[in-house]
C-alpha atoms as a PDB file:
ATOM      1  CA  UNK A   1    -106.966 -13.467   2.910  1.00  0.00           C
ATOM      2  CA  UNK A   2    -103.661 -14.703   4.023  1.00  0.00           C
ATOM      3  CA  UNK A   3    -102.514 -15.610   7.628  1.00  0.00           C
ATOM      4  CA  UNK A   4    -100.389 -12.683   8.888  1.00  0.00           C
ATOM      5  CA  UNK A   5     -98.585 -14.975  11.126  1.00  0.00           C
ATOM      6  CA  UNK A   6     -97.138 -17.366   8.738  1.00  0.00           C
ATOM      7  CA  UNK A   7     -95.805 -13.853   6.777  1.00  0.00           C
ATOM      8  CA  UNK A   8     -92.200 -15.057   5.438  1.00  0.00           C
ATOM      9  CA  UNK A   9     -89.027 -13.119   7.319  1.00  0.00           C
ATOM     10  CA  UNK A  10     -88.719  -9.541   5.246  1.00  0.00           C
ATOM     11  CA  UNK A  11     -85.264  -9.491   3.089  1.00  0.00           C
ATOM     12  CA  UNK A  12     -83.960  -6.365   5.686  1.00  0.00           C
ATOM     13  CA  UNK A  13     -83.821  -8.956   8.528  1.00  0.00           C
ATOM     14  CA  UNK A  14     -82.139 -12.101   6.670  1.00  0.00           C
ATOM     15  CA  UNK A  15     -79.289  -9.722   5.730  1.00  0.00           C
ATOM     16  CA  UNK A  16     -79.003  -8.759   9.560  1.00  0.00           C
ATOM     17  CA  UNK A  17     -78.691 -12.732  10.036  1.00  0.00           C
ATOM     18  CA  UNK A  18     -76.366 -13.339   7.520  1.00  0.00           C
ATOM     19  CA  UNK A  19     -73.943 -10.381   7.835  1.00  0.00           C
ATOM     20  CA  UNK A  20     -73.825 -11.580  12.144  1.00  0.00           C
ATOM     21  CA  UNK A  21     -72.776 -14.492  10.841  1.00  0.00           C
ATOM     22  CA  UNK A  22     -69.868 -13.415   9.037  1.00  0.00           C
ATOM     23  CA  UNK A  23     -68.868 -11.156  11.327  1.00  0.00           C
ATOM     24  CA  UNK A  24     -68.899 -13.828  13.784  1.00  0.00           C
ATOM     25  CA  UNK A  25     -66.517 -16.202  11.727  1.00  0.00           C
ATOM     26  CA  UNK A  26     -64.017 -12.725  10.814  1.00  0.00           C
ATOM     27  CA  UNK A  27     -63.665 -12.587  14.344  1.00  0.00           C
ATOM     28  CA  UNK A  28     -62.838 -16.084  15.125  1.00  0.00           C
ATOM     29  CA  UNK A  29     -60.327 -16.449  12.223  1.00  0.00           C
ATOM     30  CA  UNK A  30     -58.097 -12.882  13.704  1.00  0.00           C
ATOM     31  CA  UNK A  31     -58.351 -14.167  17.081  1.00  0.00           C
ATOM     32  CA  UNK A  32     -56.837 -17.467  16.066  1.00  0.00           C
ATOM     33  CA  UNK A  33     -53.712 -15.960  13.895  1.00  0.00           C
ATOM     34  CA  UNK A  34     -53.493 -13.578  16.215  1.00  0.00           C
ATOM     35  CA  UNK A  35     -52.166 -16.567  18.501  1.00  0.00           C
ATOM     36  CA  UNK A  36     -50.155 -18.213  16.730  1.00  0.00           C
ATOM     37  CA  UNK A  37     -46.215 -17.310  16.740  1.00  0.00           C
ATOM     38  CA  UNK A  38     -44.950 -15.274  14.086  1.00  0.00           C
ATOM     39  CA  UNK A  39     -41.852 -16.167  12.322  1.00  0.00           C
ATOM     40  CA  UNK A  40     -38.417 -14.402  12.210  1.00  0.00           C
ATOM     41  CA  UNK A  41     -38.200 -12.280   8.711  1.00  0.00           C
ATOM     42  CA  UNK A  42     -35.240 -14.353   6.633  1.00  0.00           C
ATOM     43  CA  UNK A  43     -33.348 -11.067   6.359  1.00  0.00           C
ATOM     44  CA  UNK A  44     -32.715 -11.070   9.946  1.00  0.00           C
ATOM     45  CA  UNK A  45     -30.281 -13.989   9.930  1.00  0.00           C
ATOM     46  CA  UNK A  46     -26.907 -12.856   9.559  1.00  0.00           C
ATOM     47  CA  UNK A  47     -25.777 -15.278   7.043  1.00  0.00           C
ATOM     48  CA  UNK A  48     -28.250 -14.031   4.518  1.00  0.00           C
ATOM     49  CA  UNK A  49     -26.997 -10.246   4.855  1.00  0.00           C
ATOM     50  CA  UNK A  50     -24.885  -9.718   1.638  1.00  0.00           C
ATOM     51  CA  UNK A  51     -21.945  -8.347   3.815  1.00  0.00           C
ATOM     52  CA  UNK A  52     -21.910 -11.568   4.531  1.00  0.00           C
ATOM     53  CA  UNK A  53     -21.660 -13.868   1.336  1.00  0.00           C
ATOM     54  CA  UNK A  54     -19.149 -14.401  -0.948  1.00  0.00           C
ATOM     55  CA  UNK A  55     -21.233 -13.137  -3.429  1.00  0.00           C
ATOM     56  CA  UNK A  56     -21.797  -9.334  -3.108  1.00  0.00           C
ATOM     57  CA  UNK A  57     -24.094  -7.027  -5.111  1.00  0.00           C
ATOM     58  CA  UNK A  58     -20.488  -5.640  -6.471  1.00  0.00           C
ATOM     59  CA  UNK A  59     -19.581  -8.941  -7.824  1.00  0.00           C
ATOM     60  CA  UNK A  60     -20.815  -8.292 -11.570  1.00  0.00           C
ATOM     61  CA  UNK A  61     -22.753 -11.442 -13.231  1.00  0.00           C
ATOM     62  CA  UNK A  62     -22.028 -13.232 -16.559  1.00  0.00           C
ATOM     63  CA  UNK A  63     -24.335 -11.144 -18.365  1.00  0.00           C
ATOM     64  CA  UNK A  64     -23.106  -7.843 -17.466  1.00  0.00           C
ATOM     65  CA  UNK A  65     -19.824  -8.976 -18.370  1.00  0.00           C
ATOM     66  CA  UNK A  66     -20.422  -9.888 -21.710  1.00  0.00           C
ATOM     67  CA  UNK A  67     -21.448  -6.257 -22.118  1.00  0.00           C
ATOM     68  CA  UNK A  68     -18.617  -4.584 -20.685  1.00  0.00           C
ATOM     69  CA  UNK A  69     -16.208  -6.954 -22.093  1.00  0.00           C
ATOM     70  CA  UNK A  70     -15.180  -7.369 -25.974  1.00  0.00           C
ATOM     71  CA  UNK A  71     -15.554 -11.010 -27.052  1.00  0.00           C
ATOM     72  CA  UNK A  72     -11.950 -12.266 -26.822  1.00  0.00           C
ATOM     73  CA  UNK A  73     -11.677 -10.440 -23.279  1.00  0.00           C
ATOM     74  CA  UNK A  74     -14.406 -12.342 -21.674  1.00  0.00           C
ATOM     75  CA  UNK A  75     -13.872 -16.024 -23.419  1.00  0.00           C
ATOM     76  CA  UNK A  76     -10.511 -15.760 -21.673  1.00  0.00           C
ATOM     77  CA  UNK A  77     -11.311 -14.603 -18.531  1.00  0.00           C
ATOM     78  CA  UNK A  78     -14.564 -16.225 -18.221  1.00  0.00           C
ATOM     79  CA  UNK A  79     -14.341 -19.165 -20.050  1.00  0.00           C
ATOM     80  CA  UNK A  80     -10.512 -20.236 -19.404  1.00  0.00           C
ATOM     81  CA  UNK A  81      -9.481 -19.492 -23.043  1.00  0.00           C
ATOM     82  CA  UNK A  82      -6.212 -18.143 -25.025  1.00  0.00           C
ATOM     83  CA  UNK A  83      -5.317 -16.439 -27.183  1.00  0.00           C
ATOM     84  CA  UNK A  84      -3.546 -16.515 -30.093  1.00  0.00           C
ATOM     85  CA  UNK A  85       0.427 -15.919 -29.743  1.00  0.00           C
ATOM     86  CA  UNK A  86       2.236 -12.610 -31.286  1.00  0.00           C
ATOM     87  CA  UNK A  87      -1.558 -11.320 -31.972  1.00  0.00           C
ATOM     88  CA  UNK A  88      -2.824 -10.184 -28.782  1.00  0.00           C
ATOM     89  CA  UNK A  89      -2.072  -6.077 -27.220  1.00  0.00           C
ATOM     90  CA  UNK A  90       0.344  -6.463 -25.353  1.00  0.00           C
ATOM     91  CA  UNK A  91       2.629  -8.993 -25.820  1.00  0.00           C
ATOM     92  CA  UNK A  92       5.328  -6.484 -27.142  1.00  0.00           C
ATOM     93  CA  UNK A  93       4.352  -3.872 -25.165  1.00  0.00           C
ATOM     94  CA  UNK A  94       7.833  -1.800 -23.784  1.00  0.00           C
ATOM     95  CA  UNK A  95       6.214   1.231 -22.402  1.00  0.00           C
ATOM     96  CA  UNK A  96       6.697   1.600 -18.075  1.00  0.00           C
ATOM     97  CA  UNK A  97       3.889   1.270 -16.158  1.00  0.00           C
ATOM     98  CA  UNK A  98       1.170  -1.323 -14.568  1.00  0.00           C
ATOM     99  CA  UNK A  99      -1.050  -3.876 -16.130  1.00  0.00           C
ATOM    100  CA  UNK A 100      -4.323  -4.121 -14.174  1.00  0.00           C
ATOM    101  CA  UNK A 101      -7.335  -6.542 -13.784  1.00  0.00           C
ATOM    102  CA  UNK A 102      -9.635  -6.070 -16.912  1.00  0.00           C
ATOM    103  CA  UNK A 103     -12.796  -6.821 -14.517  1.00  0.00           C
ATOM    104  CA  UNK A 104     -11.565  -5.504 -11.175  1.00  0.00           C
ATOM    105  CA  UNK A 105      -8.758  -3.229 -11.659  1.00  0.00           C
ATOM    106  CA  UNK A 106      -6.658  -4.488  -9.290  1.00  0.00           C
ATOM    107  CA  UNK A 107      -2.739  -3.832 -10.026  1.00  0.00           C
ATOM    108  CA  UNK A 108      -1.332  -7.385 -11.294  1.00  0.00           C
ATOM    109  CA  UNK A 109       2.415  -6.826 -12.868  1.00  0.00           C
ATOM    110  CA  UNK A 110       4.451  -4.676 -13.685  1.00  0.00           C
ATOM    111  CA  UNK A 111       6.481  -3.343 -16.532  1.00  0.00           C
ATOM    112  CA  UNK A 112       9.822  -3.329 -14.204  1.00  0.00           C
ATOM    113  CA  UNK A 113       9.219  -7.143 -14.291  1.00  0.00           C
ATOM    114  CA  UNK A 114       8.418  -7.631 -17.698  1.00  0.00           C
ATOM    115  CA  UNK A 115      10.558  -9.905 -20.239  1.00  0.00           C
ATOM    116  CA  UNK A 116      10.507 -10.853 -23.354  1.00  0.00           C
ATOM    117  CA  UNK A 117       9.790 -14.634 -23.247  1.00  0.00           C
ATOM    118  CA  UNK A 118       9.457 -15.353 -27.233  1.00  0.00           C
ATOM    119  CA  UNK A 119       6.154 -16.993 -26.390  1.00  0.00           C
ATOM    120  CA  UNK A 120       4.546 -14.370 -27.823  1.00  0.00           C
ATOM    121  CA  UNK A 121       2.267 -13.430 -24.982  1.00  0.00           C
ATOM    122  CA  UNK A 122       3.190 -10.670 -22.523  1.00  0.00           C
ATOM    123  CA  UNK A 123       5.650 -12.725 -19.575  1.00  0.00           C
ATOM    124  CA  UNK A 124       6.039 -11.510 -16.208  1.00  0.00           C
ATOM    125  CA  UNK A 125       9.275 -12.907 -13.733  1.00  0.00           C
ATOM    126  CA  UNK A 126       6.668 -11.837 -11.080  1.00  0.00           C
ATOM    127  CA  UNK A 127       3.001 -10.662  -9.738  1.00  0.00           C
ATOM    128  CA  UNK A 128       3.413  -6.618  -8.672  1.00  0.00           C
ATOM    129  CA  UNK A 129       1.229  -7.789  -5.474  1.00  0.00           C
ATOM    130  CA  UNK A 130       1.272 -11.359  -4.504  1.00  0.00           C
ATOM    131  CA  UNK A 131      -2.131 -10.678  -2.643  1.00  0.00           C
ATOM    132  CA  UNK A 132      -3.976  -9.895  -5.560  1.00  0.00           C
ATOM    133  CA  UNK A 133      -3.544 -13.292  -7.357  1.00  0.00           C
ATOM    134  CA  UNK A 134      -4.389 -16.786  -6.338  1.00  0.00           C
ATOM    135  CA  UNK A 135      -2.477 -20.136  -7.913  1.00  0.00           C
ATOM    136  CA  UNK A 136      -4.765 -23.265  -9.272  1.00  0.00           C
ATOM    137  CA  UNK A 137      -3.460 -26.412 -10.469  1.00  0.00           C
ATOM    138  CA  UNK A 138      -4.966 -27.086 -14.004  1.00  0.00           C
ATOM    139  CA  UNK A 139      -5.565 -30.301 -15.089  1.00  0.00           C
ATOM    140  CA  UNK A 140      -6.812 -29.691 -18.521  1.00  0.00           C
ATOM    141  CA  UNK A 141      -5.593 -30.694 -21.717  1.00  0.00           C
ATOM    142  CA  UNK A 142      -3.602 -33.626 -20.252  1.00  0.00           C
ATOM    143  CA  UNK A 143      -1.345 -32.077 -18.565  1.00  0.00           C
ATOM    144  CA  UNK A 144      -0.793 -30.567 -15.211  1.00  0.00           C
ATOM    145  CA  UNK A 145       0.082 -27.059 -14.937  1.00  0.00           C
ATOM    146  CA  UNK A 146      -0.690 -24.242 -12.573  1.00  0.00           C
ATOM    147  CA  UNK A 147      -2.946 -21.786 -13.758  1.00  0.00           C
ATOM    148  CA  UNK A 148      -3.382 -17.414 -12.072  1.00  0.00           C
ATOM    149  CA  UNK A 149      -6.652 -15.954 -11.629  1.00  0.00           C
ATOM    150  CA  UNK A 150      -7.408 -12.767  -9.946  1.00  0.00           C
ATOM    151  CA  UNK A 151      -8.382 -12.811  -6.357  1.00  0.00           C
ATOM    152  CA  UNK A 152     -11.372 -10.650  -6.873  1.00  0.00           C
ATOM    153  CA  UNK A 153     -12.865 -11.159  -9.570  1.00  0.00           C
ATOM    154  CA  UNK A 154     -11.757 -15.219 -10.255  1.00  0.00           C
ATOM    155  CA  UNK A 155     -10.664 -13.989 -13.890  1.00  0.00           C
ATOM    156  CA  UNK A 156      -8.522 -16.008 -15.602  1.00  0.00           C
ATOM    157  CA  UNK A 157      -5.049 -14.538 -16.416  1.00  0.00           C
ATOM    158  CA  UNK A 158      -3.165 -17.045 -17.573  1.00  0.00           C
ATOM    159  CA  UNK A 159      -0.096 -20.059 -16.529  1.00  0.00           C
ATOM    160  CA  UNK A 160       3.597 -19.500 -14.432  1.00  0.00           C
ATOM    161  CA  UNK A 161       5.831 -21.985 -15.519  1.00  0.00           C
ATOM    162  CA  UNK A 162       9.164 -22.549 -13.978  1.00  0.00           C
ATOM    163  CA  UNK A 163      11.203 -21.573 -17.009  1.00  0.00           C
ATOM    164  CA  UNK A 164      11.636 -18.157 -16.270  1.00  0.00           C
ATOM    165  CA  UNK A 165      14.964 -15.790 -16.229  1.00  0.00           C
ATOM    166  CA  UNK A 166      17.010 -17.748 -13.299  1.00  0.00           C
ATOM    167  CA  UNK A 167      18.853 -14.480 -11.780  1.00  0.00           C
ATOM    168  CA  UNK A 168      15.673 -12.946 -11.353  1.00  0.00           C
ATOM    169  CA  UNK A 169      13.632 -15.949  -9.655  1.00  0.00           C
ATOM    170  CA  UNK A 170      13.003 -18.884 -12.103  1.00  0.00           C
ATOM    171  CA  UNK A 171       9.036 -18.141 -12.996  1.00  0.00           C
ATOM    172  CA  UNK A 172       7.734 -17.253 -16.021  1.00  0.00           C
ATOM    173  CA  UNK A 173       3.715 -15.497 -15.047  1.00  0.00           C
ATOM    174  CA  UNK A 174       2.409 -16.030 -18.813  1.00  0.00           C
ATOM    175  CA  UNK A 175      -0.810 -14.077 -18.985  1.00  0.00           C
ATOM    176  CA  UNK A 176      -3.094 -13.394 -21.665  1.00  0.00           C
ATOM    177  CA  UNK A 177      -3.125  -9.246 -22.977  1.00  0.00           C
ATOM    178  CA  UNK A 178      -7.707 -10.104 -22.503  1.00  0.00           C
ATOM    179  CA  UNK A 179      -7.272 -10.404 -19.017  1.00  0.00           C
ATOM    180  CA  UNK A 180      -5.244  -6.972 -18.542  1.00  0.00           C
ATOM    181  CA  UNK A 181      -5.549  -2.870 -18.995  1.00  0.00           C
ATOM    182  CA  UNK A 182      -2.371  -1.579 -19.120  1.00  0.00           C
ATOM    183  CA  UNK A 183      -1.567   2.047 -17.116  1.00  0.00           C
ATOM    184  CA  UNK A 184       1.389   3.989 -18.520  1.00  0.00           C
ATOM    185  CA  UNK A 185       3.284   5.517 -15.706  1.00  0.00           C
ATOM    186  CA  UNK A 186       1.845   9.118 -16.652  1.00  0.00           C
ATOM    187  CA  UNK A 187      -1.715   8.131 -16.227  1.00  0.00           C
ATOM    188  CA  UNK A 188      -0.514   5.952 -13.109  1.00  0.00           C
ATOM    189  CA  UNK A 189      -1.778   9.538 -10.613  1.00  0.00           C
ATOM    190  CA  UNK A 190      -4.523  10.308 -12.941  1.00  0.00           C
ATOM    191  CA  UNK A 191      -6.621   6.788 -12.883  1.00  0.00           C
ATOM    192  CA  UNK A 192      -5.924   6.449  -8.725  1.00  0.00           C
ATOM    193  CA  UNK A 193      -2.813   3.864  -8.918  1.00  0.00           C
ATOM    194  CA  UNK A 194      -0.371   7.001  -7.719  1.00  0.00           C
ATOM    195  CA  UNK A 195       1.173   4.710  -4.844  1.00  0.00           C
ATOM    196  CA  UNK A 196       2.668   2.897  -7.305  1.00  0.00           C
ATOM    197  CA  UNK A 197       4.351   5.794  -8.850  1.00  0.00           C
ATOM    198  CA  UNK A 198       7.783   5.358  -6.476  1.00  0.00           C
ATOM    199  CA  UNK A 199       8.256   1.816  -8.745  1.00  0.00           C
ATOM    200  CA  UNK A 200       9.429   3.789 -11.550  1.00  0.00           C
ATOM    201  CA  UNK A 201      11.809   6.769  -9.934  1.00  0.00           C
ATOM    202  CA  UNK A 202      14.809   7.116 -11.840  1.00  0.00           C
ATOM    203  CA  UNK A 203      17.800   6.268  -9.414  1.00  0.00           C
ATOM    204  CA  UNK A 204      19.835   9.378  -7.488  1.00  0.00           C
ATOM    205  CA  UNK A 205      23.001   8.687  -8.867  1.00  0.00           C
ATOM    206  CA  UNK A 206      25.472   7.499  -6.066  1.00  0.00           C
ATOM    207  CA  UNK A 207      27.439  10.383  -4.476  1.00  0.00           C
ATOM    208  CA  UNK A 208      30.979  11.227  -6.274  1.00  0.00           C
ATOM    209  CA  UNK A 209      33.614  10.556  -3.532  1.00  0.00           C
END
């Protein structure tokens, strides 16, 4: 017969040891994290908000401009090219009304202050809205010149040169027809540019004495 007092511990009560145990350490290991500090969430600093950066949700990327965009349309705004003189839209365009941002929309020139340059790309003596276009000088290609880009959307429109008609302000804005949607003045109301309808009022005639 066997000693009942050297009987080894039943498996019931070595579980009861073992799960004490861990819920010993589980305690322990809350208690401690539940003392240490807990750090700010990165969204609450105001410099990450996107209200805040340059770079809004509303800014479109590369990629999503290469699918809204035909080819020749986003090498030149995007990539800083040209194209080819005489064979672009709009460089003999004579119709009245606006030519807009492709990307943004904004309202660049206008036909009022269109001329025909003999470049062969449409030629502006000046921006419709100064605000909505930004100067860079251009150092490419050996030379120095100053290139336009749209405020909002950095596209690039083209070159002003100072060779432009002298009784209406010496500047020639050469822009590329890629970078620009032209708005004849009947669509001006229609596609929400209706403030700029007053540009293209014909003239009372002056009052017969």
């Amino acid at each position: 017969m066997t000693n009942p007092t050297k009987k080894p511990l039943s498996s019931p009560a070595a579980g009861l040891i073992v799960s004490g145990a861990a819920a010993l350490l589980i305690a322990c290991v809350v208690i401690v994290a539940a003392q240490e500090p807990k750090k700010p969430a990165a969204s609450a600093s105001p410099s990450a908000s996107p209200m805040n950066s340059s770079n809004t949700d509303s800014q479109p990327t590369k990629e999503e401009l290469k699918k809204r965009l035909t080819p020749i349309q986003y090498r030149v705004t995007c990539e800083e090219g040209t194209e080819p003189a005489f064979h672009n839209e709009y460089w003999d365009n004579h119709r009245a009304g606006i030519y807009v941002d492709v990307i943004s929309g904004k309202a660049l020139f206008s036909s009022k202050d269109k001329y025909d340059s003999g470049t062969g790309w449409p030629s502006f003596t000046k921006p419709l809205d100064k605000q909505n276009v930004v100067e860079k000088t251009d150092r490419s290609f050996g030379m120095a010149r100053t290139e336009v880009r749209a405020k909002d959307s950095d596209a690039h429109l083209g070159h002003v040169f100072d060779d432009g008609p002298a009784d209406q302000g010496g500047m020639r804005y050469c822009m590329n027809s890629a970078s620009l949607r032209f708005i004849p003045v009947e669509k001006l109301k229609e596609e929400g540019y209706g403030q700029y309808l007053e540009l293209f009022e014909k003239e009372k005639p002056a009052d017969k004495k």
